[in-house]
Protein backbone atom coordinates (compact mmCIF):
# COMPACT_ATOMS: atom_id res chain seq x y z
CA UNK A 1 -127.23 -175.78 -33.91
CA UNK A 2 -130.71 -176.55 -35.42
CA UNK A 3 -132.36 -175.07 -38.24
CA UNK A 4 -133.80 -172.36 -36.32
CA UNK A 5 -130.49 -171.33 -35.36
CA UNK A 6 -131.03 -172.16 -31.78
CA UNK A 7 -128.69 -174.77 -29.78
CA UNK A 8 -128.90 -177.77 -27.94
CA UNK A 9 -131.36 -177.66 -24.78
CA UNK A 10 -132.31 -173.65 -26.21
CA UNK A 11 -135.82 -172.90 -26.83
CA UNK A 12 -137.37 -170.31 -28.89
CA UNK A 13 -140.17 -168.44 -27.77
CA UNK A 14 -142.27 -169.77 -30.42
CA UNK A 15 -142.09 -173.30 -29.55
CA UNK A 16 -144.42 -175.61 -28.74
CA UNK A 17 -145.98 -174.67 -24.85
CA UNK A 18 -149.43 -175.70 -23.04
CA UNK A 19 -152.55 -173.41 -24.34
CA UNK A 20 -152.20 -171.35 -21.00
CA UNK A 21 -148.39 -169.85 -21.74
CA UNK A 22 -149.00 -169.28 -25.41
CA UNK A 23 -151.58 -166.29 -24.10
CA UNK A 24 -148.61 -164.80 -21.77
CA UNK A 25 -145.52 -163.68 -23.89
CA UNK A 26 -142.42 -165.42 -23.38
CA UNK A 27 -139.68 -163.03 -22.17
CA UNK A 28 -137.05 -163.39 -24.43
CA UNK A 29 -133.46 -163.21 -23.76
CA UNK A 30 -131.02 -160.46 -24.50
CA UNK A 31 -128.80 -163.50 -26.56
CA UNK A 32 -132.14 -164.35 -28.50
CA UNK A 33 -132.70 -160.76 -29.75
CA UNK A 34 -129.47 -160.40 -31.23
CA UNK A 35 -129.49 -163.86 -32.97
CA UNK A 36 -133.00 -162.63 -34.42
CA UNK A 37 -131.83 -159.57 -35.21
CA UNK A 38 -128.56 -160.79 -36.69
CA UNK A 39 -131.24 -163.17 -39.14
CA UNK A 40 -133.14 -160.30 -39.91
CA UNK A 41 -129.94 -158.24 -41.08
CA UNK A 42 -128.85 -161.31 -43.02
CA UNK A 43 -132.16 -160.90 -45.13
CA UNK A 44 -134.75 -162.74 -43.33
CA UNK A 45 -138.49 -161.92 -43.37
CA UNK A 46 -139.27 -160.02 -40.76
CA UNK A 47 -143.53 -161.64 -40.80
CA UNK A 48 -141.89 -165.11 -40.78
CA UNK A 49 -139.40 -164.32 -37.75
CA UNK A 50 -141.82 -162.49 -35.68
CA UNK A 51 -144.35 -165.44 -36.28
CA UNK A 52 -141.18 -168.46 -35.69
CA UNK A 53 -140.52 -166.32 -32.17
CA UNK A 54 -144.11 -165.15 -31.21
CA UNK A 55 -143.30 -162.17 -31.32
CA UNK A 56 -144.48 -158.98 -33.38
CA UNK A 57 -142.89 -157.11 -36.42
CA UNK A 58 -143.04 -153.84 -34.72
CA UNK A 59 -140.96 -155.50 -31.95
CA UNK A 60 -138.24 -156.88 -33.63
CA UNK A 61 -137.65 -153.88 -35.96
CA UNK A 62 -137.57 -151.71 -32.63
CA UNK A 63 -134.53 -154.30 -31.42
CA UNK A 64 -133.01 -153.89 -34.49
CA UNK A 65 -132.98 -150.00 -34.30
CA UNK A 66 -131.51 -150.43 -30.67
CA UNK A 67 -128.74 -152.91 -31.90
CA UNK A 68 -127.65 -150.77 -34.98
CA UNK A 69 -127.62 -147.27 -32.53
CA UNK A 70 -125.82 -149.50 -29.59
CA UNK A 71 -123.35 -150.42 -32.51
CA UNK A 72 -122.67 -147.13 -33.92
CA UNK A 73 -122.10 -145.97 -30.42
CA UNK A 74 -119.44 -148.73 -29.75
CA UNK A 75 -117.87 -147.22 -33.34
CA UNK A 76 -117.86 -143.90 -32.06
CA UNK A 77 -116.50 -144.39 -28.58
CA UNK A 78 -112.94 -146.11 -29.94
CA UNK A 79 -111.85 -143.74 -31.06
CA UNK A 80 -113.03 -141.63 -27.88
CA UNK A 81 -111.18 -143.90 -25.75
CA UNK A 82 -108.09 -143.14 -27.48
CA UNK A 83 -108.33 -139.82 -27.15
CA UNK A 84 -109.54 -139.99 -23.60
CA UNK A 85 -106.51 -141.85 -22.69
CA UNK A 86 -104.00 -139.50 -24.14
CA UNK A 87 -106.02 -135.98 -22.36
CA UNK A 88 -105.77 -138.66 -19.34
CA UNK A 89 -101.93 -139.27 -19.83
CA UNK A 90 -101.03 -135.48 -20.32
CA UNK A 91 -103.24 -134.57 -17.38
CA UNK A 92 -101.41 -136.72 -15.38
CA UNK A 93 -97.99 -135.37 -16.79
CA UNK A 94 -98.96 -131.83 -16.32
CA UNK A 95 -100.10 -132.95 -12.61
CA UNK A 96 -96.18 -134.06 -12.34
CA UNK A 97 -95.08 -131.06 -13.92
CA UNK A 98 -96.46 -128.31 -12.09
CA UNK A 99 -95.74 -129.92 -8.96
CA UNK A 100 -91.84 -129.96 -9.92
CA UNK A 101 -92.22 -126.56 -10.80
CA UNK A 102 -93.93 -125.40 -7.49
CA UNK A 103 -90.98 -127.71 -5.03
CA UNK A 104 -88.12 -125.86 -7.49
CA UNK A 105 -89.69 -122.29 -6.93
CA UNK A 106 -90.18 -123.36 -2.81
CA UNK A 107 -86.52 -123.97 -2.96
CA UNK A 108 -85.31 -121.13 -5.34
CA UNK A 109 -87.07 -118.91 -2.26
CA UNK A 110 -85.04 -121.01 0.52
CA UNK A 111 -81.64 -120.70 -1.58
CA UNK A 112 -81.87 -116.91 -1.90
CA UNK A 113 -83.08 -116.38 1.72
CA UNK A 114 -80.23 -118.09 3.28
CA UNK A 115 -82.76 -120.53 4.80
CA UNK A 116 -82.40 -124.44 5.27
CA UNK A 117 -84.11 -126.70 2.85
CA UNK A 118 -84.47 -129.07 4.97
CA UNK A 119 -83.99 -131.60 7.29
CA UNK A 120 -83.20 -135.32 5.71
CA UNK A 121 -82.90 -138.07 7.74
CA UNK A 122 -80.35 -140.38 6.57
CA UNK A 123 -81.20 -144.03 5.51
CA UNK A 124 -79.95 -146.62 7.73
């Protein structure tokens, strides 16, 4: 990793380019904005990091509002997913349940009308 916090063969959208690319912005990656971000919340300047990735202020700040709300989502949807599971699991066993209960009542009727339950073929 190199002082910029970039590694080998990675290449910040500030570097060096020919005259012509500096006037388009450089897209930067998904990876990049996070390891910016992740300088910024470690105390960074956000003027010298917008002008090390030629980018603006107003630009990084809005990725860093976007990673902190995407992280406080991930908080809140642990313990979501726990609960999810168990309505998911009891679901599922009252599924089971009331399915029992519906085959016992079919043959309570059967048994007290003297009817068959049933014809099983026997395993061979």
């Amino acid at each position: 990793m190199n002082p910029q916090g970039l590694h080998q063969g990675e290449v910040s959208a500030g570097a060096e380019a020919p005259a012509e690319s500096q006037e388009k912005p450089q897209r930067i990656s998904a990876k990049m904005k996070t390891r910016i971000v992740k300088r910024l919340l470690r105390g960074e300047s956000l003027e010298l990091l917008a002008r090390e990735f030629n980018t603006t202020a107003a630009k990084i700040s809005q990725w860093r509002e976007e990673f902190l709300a995407a992280g406080e989502e991930a908080m809140k949807s642990r313990a979501g997913d726990a609960r999810d599971r168990e309505i998911s699991q009891l679901k599922k066993k009252l599924g089971e349940t009331t399915m029992d209960n519906e085959l016992l009542q079919e043959k309570i009727k059967r048994l007290e009308n003297n009817r068959p339950l049933g014809c099983r073929r026997s395993k061979k």
